[in-house]
Every structure is written in C-alpha cells, then in structure tokens.
C-alpha atoms as a PDB file:
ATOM      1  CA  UNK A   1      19.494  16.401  -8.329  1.00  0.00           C
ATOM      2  CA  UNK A   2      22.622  15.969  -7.201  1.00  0.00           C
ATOM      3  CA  UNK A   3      25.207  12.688  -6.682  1.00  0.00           C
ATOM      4  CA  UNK A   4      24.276  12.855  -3.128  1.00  0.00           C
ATOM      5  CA  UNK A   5      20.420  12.710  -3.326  1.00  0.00           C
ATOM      6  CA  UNK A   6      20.413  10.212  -6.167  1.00  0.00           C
ATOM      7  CA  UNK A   7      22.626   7.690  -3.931  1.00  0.00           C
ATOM      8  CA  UNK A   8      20.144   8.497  -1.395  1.00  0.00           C
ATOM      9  CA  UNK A   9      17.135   7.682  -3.572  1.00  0.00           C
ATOM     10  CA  UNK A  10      18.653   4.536  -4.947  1.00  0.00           C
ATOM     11  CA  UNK A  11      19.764   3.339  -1.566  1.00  0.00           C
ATOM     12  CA  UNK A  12      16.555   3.702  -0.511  1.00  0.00           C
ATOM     13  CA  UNK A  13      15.262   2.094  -3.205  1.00  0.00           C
ATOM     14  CA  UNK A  14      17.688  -1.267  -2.621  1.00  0.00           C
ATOM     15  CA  UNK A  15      16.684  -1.059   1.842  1.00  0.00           C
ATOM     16  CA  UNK A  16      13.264  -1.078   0.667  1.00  0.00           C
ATOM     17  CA  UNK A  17      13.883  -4.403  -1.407  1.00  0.00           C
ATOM     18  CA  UNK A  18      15.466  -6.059   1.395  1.00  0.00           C
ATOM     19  CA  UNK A  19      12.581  -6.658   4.355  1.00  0.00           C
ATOM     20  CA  UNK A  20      10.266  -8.242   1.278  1.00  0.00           C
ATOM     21  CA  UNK A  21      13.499 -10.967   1.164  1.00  0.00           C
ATOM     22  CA  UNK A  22      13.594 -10.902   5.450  1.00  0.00           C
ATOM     23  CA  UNK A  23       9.518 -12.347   5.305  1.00  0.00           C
ATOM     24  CA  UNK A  24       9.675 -14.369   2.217  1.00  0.00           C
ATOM     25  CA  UNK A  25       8.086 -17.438   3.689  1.00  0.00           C
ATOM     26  CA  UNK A  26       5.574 -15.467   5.898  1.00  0.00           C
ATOM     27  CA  UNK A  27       2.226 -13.730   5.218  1.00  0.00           C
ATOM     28  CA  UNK A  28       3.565 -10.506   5.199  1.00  0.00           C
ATOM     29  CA  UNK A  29       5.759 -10.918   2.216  1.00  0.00           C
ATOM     30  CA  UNK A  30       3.085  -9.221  -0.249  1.00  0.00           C
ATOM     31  CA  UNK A  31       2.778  -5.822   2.153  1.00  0.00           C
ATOM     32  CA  UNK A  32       6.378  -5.489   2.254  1.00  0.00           C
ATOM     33  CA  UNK A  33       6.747  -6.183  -1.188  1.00  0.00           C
ATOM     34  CA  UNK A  34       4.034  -3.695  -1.966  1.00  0.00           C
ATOM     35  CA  UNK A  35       5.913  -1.483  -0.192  1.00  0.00           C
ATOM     36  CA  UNK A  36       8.945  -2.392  -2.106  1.00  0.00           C
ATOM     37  CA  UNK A  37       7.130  -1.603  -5.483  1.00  0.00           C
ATOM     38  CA  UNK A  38       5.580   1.403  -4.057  1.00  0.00           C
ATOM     39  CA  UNK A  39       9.420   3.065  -3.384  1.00  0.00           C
ATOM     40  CA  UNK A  40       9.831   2.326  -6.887  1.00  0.00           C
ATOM     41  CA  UNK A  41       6.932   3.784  -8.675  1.00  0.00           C
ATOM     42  CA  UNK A  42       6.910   6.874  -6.995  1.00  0.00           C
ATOM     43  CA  UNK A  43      10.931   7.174  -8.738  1.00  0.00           C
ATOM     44  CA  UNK A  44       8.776   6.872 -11.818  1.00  0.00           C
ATOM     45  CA  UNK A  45       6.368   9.383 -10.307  1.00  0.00           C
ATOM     46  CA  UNK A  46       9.394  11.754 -10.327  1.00  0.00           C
ATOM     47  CA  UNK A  47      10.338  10.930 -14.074  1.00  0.00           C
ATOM     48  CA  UNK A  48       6.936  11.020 -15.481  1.00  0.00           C
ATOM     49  CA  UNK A  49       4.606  13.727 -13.323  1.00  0.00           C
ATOM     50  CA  UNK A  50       1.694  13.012 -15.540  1.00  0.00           C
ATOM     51  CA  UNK A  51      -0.229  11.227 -12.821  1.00  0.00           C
ATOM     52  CA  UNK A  52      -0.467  12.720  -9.095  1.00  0.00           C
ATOM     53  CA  UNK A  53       0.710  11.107  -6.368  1.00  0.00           C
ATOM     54  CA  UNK A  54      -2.411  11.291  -4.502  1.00  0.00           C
ATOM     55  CA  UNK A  55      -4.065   9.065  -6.624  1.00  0.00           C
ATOM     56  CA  UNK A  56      -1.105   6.848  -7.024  1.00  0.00           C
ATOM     57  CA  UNK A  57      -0.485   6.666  -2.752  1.00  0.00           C
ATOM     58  CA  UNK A  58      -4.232   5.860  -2.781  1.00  0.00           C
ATOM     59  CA  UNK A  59      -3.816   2.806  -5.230  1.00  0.00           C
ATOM     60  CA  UNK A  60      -1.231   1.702  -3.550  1.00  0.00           C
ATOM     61  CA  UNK A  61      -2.904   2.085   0.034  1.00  0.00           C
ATOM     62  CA  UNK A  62      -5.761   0.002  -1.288  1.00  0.00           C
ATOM     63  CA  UNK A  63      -3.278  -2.584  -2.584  1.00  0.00           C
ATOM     64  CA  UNK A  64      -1.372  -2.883   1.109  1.00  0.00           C
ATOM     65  CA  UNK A  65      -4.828  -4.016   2.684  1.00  0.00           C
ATOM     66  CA  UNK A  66      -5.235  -5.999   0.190  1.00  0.00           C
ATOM     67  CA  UNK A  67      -1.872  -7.636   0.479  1.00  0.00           C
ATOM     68  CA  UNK A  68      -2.638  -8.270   4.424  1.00  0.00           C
ATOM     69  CA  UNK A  69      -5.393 -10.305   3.737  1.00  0.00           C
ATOM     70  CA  UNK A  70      -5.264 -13.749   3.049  1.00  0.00           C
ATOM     71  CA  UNK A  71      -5.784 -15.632  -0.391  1.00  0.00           C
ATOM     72  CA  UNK A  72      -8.664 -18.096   0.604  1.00  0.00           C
ATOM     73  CA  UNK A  73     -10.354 -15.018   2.301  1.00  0.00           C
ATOM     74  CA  UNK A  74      -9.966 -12.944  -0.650  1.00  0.00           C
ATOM     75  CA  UNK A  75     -11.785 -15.312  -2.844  1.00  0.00           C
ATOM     76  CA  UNK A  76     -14.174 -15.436  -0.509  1.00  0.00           C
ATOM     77  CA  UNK A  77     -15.025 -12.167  -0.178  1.00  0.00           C
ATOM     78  CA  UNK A  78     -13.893 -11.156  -3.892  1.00  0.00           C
ATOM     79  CA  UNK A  79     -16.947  -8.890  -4.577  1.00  0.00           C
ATOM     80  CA  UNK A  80     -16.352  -6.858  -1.134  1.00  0.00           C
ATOM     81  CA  UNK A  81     -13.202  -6.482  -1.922  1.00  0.00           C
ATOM     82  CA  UNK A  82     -13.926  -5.799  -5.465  1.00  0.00           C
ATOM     83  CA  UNK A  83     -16.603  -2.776  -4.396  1.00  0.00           C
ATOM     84  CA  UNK A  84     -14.705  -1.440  -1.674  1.00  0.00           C
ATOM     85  CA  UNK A  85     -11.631  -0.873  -4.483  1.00  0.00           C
ATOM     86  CA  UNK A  86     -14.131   0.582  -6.822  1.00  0.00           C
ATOM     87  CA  UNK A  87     -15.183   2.863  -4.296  1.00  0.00           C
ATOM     88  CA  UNK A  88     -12.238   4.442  -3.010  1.00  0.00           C
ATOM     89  CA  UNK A  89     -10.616   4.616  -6.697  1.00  0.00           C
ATOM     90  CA  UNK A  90     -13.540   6.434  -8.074  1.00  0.00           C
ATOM     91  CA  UNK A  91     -13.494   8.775  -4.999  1.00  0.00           C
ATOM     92  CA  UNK A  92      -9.990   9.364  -5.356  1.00  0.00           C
ATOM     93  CA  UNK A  93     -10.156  10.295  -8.999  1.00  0.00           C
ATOM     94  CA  UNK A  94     -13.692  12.343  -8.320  1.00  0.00           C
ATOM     95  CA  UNK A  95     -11.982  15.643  -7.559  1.00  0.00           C
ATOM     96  CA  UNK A  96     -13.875  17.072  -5.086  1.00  0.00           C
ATOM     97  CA  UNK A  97     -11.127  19.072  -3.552  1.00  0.00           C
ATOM     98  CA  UNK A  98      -8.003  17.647  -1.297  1.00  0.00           C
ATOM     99  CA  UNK A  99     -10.431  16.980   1.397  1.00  0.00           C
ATOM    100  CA  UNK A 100     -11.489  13.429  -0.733  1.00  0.00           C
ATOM    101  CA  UNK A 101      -8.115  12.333  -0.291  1.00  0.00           C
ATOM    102  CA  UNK A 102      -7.251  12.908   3.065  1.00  0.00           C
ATOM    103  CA  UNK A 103     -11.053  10.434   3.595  1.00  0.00           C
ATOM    104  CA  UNK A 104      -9.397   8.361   1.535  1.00  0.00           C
ATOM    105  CA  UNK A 105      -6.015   8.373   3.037  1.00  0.00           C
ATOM    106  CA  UNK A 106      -7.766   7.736   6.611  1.00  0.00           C
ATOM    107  CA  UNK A 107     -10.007   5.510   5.496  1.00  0.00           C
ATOM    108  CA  UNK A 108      -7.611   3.082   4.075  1.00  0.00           C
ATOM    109  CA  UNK A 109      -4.721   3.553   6.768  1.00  0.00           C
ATOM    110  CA  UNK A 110      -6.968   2.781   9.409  1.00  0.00           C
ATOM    111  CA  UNK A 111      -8.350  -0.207   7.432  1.00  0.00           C
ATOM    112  CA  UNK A 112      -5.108  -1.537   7.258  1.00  0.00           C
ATOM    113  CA  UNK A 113      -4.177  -0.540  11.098  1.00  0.00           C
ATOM    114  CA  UNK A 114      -7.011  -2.558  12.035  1.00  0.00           C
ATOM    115  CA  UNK A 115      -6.120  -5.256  10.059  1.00  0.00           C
ATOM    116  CA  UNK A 116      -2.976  -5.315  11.799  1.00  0.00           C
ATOM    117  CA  UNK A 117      -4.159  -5.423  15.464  1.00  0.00           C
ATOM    118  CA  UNK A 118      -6.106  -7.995  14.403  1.00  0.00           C
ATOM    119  CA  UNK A 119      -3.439  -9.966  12.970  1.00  0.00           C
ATOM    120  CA  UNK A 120      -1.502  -9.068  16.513  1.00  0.00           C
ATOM    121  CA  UNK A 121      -4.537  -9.897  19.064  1.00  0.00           C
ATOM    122  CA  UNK A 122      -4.996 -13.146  16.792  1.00  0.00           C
ATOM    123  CA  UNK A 123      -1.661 -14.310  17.417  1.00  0.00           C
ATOM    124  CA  UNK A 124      -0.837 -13.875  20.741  1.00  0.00           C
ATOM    125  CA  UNK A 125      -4.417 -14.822  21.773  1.00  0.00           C
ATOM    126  CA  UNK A 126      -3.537 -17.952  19.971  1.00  0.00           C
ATOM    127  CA  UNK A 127       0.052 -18.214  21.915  1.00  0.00           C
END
C-alpha cells in the first residue's frame, strides 16, 4: 500500500478510538470500544490472513451485543448468553458454505438492532 492508504488506515484507526473517549461515563462505552478494537484487529487481519474475516466479524458481532447489555443482566442470564455464543461460534466455524454466515451475520445484527430500539423506546418512554 501506498503513503496515502496507510494514513488513511491509521487515521481511521485513531477516529475510531475517539467516540469510545466521547461515552466514557455512559453504557455505551463497551460497544464503541468494541468497535474501537474491532478497527484494530482487522489491521492485524491484513498482516496475518491466517484467520478469515468472517469468522473474526462474527466474534466480534457477538461481542457488540454483548457489550449493549448490562453487567447485572449478564450475570443473570450468564448461561443464555453463554449458549447463544456457543451457538453462533460453532456455526460460524461449521463450514457449511457462505450461506452460514450471512444467518449468522443477520442473526446477530438484528439482535443487536433490537437491542437498540429497546434501549431507545426505554428511554424516551421513561422521559
């Protein structure tokens, strides 16, 4: 690559590190830090192409809900949680063919969608 793309990629790189600082004391400080990481490892991706990036965008998919949920409910629910990320990392890694991922991909983007208008209904129902 050339001097242009890398000052893109690290640029990017330092934007993506910035919202994470913008929501520190809020409870979406762990998606936008997942993001954040997510920017990062997929640099690493690039350097080391041993892994595919399906599997890695579906681990870190998974880890986004996660990171929208809150701690006491996560303990809570701990075995759901712990099942439903068994389930979708063993499907993702099961290659069936690319159609597994795309499930996978919808399944866990509209997971966290949802968990998002519920955040948002919760609020302003609340206000």
């Amino acid at each position: 690559m050339n001097f242009i793309s890398h000052s893109f990629l690290y640029l990017s790189i330092l934007v993506w590190f910035l919202p994470p600082l913008r929501q520190r004391n809020t409870r979406f400080f762990y998606y936008f830090l997942v993001l954040a990481i997510a920017d990062v490892g997929s640099l690493i991706m690039n350097i080391y192409p041993q892994i595919l990036f399906s599997d890695y965008y579906i681990l870190i998919s998974f880890c986004l809900f996660l990171a929208l949920q809150k701690t006491d409910y996560l303990k809570k629910k701990s075995v759901l949680f712990i099942s439903l990320g068994l389930f979708v990392i063993c499907l993702s890694f099961w290659n069936i063919g690319n159609k597994t991922y795309v499930f996978n991909f919808t399944f866990l983007h509209l997971l966290i969608i949802f968990r998002i208008l519920y955040l948002f209904v919760m609020e302003v129902s609340q206000k």
